[in-house]
N, C-alpha and C. Protein backbone atom coordinates (compact mmCIF):
# COMPACT_ATOMS: atom_id res chain seq x y z
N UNK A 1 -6.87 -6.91 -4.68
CA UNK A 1 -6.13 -7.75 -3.77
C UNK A 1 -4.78 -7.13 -3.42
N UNK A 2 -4.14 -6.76 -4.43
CA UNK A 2 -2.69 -5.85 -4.13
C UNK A 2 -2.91 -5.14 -3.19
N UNK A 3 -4.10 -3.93 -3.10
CA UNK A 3 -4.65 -2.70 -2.44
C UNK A 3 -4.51 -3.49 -1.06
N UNK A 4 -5.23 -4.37 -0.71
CA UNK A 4 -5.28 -4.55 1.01
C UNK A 4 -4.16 -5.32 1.50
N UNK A 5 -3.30 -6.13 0.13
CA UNK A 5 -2.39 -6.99 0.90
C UNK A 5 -1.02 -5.56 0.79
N UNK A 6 -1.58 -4.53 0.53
CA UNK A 6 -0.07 -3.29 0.47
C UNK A 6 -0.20 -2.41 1.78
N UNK A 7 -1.82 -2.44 2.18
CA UNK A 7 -2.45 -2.14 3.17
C UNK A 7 -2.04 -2.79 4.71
N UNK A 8 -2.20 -3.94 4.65
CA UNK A 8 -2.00 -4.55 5.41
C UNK A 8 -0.54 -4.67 6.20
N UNK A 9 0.41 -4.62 4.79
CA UNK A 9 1.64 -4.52 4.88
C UNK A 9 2.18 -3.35 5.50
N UNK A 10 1.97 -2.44 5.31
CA UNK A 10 1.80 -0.85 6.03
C UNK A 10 1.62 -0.76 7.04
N UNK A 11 0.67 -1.37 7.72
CA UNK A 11 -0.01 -1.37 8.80
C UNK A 11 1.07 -2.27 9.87
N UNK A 12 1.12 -3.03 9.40
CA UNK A 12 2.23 -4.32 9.89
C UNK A 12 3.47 -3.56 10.18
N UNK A 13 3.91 -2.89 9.13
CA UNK A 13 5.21 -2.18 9.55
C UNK A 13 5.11 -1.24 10.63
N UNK A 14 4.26 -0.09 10.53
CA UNK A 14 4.06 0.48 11.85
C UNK A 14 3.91 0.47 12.82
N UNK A 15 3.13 -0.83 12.67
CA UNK A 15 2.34 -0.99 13.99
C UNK A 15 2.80 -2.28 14.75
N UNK A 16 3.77 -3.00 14.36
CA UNK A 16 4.62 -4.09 14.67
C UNK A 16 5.85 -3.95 15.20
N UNK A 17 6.57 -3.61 13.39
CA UNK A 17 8.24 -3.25 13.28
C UNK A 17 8.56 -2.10 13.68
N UNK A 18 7.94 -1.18 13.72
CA UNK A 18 8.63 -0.07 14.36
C UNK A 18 8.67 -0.09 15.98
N UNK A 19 7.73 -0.70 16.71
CA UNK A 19 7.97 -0.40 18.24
C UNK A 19 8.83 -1.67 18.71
N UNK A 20 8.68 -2.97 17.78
CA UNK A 20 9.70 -4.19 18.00
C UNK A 20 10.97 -3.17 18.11
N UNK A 21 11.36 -2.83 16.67
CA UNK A 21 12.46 -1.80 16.47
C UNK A 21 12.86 -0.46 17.98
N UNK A 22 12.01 0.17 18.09
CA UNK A 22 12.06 1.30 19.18
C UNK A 22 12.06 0.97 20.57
N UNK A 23 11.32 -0.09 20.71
CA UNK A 23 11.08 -0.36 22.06
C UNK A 23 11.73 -1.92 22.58
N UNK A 24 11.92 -2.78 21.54
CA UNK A 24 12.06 -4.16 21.67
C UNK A 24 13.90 -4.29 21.09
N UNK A 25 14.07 -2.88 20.48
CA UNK A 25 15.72 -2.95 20.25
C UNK A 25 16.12 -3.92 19.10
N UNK A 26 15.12 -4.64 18.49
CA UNK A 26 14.91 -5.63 17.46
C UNK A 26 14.73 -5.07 15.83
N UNK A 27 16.02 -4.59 15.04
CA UNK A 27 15.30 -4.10 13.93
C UNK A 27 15.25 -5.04 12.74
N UNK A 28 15.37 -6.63 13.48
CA UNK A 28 14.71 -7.52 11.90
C UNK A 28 13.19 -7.29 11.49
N UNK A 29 12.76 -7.01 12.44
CA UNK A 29 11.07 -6.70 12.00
C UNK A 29 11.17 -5.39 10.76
N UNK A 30 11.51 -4.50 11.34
CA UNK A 30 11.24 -3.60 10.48
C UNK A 30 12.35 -3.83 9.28
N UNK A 31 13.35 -4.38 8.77
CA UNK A 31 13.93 -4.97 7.69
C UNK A 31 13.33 -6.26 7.39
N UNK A 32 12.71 -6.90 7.49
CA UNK A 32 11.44 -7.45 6.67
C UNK A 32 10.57 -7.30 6.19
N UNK A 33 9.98 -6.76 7.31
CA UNK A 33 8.52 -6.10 7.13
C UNK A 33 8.82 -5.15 5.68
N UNK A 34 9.64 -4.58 5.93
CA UNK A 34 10.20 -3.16 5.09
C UNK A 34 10.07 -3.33 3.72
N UNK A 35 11.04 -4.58 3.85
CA UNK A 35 11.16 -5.63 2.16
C UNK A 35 10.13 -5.67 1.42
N UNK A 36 9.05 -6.60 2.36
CA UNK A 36 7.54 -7.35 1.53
C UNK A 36 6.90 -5.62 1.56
N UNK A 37 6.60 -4.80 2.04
CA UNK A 37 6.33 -4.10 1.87
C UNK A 37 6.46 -2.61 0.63
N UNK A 38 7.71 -2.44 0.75
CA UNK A 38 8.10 -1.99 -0.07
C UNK A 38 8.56 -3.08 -1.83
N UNK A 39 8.23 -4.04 -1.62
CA UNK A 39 7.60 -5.14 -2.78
C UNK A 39 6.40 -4.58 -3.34
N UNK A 40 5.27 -4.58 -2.57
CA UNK A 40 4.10 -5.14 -2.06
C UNK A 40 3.63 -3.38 -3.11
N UNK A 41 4.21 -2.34 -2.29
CA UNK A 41 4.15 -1.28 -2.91
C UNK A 41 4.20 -0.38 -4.55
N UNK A 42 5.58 -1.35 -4.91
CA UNK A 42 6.13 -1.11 -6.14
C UNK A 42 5.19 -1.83 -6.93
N UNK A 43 4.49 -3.11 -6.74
CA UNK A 43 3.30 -3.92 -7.23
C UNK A 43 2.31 -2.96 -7.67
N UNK A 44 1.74 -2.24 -6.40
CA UNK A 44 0.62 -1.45 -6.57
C UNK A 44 0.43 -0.75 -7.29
N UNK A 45 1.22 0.39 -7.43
CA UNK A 45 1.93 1.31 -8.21
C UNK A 45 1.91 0.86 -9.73
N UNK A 46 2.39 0.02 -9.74
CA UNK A 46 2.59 -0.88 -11.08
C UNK A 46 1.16 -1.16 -11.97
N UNK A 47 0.14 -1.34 -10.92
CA UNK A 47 -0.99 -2.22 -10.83
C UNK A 47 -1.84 -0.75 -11.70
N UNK A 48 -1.48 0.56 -10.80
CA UNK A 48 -2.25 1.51 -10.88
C UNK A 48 -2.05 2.02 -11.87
N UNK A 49 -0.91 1.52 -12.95
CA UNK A 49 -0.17 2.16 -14.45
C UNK A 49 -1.05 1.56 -15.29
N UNK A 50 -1.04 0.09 -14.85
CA UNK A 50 -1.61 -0.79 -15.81
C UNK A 50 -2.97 -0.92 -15.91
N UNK A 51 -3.48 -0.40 -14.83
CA UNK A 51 -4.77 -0.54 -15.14
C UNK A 51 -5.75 1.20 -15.25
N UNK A 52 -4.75 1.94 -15.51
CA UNK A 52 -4.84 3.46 -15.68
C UNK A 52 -4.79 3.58 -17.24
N UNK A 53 -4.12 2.32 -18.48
CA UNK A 53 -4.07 2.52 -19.58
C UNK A 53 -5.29 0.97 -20.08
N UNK A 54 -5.24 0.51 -19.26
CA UNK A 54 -6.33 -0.48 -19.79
C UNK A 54 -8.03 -0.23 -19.70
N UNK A 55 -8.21 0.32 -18.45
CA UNK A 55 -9.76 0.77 -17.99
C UNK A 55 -9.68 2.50 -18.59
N UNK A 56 -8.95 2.97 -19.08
CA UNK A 56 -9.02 4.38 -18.68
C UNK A 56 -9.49 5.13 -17.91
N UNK A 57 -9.15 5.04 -16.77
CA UNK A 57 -8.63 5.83 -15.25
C UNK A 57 -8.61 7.39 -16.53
N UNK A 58 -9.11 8.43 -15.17
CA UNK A 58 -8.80 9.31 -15.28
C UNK A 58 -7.29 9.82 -14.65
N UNK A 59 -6.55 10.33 -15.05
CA UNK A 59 -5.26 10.86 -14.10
C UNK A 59 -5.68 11.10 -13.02
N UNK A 60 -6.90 12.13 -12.45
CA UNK A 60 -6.92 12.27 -10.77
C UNK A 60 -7.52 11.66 -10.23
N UNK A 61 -7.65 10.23 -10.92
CA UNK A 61 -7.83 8.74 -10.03
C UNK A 61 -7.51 8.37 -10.14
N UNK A 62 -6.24 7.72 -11.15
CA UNK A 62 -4.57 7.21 -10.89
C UNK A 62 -4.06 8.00 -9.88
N UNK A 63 -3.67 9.24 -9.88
CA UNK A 63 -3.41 10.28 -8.89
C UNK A 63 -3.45 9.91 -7.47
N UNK A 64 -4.70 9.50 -7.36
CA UNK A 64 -5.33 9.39 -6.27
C UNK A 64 -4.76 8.07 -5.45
N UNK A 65 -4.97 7.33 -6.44
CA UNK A 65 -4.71 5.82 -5.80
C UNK A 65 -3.24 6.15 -5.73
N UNK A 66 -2.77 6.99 -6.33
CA UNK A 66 -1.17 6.71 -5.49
C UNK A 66 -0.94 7.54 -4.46
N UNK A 67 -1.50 8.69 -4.19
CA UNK A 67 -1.50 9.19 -2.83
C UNK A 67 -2.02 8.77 -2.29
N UNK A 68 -3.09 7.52 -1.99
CA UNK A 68 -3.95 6.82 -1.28
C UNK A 68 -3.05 5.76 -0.78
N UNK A 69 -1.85 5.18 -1.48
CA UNK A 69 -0.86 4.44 -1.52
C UNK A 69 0.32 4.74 -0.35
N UNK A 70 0.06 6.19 -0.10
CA UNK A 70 1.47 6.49 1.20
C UNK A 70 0.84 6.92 2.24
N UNK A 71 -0.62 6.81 2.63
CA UNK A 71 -1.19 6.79 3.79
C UNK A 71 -1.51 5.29 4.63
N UNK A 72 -1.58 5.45 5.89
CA UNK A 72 -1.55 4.24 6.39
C UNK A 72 -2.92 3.43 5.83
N UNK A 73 -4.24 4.25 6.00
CA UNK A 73 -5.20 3.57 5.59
C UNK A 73 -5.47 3.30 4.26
N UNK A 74 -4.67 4.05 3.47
CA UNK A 74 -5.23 4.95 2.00
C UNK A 74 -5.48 3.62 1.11
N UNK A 75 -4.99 2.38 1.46
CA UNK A 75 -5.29 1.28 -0.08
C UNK A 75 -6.39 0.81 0.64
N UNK A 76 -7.15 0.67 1.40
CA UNK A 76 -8.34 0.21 1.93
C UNK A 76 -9.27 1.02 1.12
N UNK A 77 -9.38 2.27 1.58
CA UNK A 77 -9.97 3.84 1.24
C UNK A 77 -10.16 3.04 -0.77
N UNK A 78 -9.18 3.35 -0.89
CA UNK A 78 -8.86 3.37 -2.76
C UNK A 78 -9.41 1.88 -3.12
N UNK A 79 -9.11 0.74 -2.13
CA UNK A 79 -9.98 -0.70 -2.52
C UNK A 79 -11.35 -0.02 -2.61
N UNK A 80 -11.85 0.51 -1.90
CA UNK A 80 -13.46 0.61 -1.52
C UNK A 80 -14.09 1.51 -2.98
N UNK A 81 -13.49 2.59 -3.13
CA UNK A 81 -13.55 3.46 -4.05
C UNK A 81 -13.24 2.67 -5.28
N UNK A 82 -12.78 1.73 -5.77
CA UNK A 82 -12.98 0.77 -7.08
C UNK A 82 -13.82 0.16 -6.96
N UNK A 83 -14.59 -0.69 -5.62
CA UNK A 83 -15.61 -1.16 -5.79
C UNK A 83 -16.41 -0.71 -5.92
N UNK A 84 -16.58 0.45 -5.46
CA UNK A 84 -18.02 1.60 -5.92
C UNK A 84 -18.27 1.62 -7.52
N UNK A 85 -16.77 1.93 -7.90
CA UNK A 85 -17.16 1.98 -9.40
C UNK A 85 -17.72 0.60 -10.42
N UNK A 86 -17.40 -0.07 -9.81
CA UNK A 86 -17.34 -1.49 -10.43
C UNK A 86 -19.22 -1.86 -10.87
């Protein structure tokens, strides 16, 4: 659930707050958006520690999920790829 709501959040920022911001001259979007997001992020991250010492995750799939973490699509990608394993 973290994975798509960090996803989502990402997506929102780009694809919202930044052209509100660039084009609309409006940068509360992207200082909100920014906030829950960068929340939303530090969660994940968090998520991917904790459950890297509880399931034992290999490192280059903790690894993974956190470079999967700074792409726009990448927590969708990394949701899907836990459900495989599951």
């Amino acid at each position: 659930m973290i994975a798509i709501l960090e996803g989502i959040s990402y997506l929102l920022l780009l694809g919202f707050g930044m052209p509100m911001k660039y084009f609309a001259g409006n940068p509360d979007y992207v200082y909100w958006l920014g906030r829950v997001h960068g929340g939303l992020t530090i969660a994940f991250i968090i998520w991917i520690l904790l459950c890297h010492s509880k399931y034992k995750w290999t490192y280059g799939f903790s690894i993974k999920g956190f470079i999967l973490s700074l792409l726009p699509f990448g927590a969708f990608i990394f949701d899907k790829e836990l459900k495989a394993q599951i």
